[in-house]
C-alpha atoms as a PDB file:
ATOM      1  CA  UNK A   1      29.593  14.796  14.555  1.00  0.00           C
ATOM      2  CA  UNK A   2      27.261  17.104  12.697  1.00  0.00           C
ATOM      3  CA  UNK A   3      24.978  16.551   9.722  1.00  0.00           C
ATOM      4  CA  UNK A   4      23.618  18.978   7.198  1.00  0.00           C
ATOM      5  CA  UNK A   5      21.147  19.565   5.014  1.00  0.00           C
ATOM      6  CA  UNK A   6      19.342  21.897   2.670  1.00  0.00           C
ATOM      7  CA  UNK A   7      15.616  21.461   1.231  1.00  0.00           C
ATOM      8  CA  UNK A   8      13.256  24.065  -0.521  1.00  0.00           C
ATOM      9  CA  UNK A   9       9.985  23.438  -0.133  1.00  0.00           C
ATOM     10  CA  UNK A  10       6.970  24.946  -1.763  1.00  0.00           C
ATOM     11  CA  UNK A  11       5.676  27.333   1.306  1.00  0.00           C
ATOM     12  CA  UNK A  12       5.934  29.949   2.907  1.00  0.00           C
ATOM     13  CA  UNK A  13       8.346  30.786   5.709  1.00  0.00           C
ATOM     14  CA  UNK A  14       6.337  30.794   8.575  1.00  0.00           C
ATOM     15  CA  UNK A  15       4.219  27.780   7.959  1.00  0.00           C
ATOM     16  CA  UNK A  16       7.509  25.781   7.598  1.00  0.00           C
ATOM     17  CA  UNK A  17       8.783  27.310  10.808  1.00  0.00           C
ATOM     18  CA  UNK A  18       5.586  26.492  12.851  1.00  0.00           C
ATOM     19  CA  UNK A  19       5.498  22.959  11.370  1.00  0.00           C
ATOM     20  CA  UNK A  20       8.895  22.699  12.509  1.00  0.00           C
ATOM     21  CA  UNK A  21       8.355  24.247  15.670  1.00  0.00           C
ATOM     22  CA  UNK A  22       5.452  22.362  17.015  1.00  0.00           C
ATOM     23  CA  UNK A  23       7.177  18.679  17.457  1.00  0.00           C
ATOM     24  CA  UNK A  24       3.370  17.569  18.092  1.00  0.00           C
ATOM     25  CA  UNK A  25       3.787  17.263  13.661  1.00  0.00           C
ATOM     26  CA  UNK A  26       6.813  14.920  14.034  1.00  0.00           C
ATOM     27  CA  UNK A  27       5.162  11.704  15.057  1.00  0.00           C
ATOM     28  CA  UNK A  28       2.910  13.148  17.198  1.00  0.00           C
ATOM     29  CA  UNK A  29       5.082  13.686  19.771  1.00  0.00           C
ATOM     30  CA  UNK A  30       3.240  15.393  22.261  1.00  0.00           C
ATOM     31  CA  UNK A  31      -0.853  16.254  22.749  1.00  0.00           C
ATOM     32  CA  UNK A  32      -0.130  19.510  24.754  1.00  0.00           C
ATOM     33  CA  UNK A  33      -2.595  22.276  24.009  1.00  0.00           C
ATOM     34  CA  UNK A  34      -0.537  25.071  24.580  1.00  0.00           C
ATOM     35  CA  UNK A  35       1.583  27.513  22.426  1.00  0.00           C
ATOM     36  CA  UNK A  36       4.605  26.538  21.265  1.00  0.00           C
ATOM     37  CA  UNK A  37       7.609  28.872  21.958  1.00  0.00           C
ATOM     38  CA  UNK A  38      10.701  29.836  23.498  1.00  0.00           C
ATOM     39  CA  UNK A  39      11.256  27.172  26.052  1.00  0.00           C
ATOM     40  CA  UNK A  40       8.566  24.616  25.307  1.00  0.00           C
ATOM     41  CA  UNK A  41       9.718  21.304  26.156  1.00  0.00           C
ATOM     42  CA  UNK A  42       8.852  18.295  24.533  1.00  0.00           C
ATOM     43  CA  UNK A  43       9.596  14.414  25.588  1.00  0.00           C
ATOM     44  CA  UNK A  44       9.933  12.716  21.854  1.00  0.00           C
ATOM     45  CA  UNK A  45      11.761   8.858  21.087  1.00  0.00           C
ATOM     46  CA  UNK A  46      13.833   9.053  17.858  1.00  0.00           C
ATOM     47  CA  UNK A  47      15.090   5.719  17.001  1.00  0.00           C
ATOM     48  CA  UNK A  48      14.353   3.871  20.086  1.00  0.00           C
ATOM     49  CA  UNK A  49      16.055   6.435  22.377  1.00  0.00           C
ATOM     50  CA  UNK A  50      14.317   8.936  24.526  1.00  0.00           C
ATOM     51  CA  UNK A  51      15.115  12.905  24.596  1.00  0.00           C
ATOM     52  CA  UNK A  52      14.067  15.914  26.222  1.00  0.00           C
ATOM     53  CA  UNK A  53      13.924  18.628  23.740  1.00  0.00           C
ATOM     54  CA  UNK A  54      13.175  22.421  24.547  1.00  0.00           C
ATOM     55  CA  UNK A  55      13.035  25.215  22.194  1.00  0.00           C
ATOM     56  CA  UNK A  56      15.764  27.301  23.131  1.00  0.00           C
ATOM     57  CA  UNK A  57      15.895  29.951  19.509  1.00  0.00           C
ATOM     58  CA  UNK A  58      12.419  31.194  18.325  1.00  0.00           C
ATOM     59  CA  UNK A  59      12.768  33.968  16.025  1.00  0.00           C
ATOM     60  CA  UNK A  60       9.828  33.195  13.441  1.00  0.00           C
ATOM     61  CA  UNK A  61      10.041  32.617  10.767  1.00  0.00           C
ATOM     62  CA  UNK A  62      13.608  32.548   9.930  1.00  0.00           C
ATOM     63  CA  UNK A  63      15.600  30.915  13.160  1.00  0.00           C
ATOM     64  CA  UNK A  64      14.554  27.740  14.998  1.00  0.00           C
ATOM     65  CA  UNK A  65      17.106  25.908  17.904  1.00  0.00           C
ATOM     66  CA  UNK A  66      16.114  22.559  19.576  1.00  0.00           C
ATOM     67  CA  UNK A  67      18.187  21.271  22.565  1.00  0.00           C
ATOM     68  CA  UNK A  68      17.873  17.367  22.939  1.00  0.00           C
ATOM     69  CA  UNK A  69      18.967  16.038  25.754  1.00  0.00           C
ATOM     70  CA  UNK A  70      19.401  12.637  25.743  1.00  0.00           C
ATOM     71  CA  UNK A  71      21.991   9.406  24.513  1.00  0.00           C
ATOM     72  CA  UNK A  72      23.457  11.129  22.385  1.00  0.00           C
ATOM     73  CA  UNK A  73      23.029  14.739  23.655  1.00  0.00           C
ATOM     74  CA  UNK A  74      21.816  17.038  20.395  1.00  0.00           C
ATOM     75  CA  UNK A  75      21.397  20.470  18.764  1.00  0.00           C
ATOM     76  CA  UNK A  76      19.385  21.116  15.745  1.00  0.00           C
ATOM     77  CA  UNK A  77      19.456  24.176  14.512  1.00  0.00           C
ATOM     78  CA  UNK A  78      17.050  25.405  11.582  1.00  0.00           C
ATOM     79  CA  UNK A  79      17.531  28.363   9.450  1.00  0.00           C
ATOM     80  CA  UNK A  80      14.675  29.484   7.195  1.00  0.00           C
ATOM     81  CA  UNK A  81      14.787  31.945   4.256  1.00  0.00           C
ATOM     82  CA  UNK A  82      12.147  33.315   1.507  1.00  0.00           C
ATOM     83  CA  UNK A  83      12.513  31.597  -1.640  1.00  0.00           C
ATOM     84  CA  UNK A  84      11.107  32.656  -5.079  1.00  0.00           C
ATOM     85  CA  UNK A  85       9.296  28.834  -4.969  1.00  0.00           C
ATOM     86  CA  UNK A  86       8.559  29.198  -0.834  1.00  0.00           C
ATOM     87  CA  UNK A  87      11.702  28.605   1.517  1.00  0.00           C
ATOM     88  CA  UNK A  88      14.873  27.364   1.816  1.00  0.00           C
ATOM     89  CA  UNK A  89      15.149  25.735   5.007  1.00  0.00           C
ATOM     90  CA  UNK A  90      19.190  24.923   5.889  1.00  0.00           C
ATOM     91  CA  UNK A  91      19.580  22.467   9.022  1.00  0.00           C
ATOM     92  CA  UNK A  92      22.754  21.753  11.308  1.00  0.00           C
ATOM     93  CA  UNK A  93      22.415  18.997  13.496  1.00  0.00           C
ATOM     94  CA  UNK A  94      25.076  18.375  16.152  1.00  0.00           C
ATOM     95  CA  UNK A  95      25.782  15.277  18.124  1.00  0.00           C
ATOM     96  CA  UNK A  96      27.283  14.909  21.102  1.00  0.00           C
ATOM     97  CA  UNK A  97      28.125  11.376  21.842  1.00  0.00           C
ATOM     98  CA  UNK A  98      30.092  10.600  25.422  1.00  0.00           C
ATOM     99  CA  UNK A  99      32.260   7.381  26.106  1.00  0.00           C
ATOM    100  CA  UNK A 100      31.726   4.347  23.494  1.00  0.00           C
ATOM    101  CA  UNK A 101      28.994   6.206  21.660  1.00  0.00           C
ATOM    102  CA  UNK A 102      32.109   8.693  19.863  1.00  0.00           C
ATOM    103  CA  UNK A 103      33.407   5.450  18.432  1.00  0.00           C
ATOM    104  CA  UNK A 104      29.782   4.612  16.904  1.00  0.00           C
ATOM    105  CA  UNK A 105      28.798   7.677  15.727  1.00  0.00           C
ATOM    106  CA  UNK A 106      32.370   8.204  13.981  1.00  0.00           C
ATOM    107  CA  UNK A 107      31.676   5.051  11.686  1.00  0.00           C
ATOM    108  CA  UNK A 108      27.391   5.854  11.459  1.00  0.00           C
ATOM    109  CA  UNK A 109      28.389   9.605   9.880  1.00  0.00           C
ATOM    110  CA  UNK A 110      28.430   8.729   6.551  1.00  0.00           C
ATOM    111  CA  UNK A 111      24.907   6.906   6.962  1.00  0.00           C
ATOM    112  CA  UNK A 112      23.703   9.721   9.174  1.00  0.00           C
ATOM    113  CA  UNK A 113      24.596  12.653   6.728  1.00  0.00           C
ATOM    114  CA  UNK A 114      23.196  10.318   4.121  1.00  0.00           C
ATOM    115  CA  UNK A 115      19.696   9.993   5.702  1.00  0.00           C
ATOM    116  CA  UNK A 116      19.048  13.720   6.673  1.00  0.00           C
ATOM    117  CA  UNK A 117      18.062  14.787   3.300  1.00  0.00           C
ATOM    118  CA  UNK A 118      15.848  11.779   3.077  1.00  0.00           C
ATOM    119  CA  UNK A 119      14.406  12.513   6.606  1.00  0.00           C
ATOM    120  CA  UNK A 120      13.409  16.581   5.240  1.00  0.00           C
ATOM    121  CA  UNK A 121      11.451  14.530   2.110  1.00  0.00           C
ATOM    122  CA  UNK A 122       8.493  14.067   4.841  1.00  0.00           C
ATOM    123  CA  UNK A 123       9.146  17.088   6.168  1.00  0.00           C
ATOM    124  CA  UNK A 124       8.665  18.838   3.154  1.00  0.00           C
ATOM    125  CA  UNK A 125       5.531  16.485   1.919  1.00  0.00           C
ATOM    126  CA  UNK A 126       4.059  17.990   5.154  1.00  0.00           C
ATOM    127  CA  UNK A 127       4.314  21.305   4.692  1.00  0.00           C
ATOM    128  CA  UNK A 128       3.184  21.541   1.030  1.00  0.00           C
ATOM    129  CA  UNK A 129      -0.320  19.377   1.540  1.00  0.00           C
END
């Protein structure tokens, strides 16, 4: 199942990319003290469930991958381009349910594609304080 979405928001490219980059922003997800790169890991909860997520595309500022592992398994992907107003930052996310958790996420797409946007509104709040 895969979800899309695309948001401009009113800075530049690189200080979108290294908001999205450092997970620590999202929730404060992790208190590391240490770069953030190709292969950081992080250990987030989204939703109740658990994931290990590493950093596996880091070409700043335009190209960001994140490989979740967890229930379901997941890979967002975050392109970022130079906008007259700041950036335009497309998203792909793709899930990767196993067993009963196809059937669920085949009737939650709708609501998932749905909420995406709506989840980029903080994102973008964020980035342009």
């Amino acid at each position: 199942m895969r979800a899309a979405a695309t948001t401009r928001i009113a800075c530049a490219p690189e200080g979108v990319f290294d908001t999205l980059a450092d997970l620590r922003n999202e929730t404060q997800w992790n208190s590391r003290d240490e770069p953030i790169g190709l292969g950081s890991r992080f250990g987030i909860v989204n939703g109740g469930a658990s994931y290990d997520v590493t950093i596996t595309t880091f070409d700043r500022p335009s190209r960001l991958v994140l490989e979740a592992s967890g229930k379901p398994d997941l890979t967002i992907t975050y392109t970022l381009t130079p906008a007259s107003d700041g950036t335009e930052l497309n998203s792909e996310l793709d899930f990767r349910p196993t067993g009963p958790r196809k059937l669920l996420f085949s009737l939650l797409a709708p609501v998932i594609r749905r909420d995406v946007p709506k989840q980029y509104r903080s994102l973008k709040a964020l980035c342009e304080r």
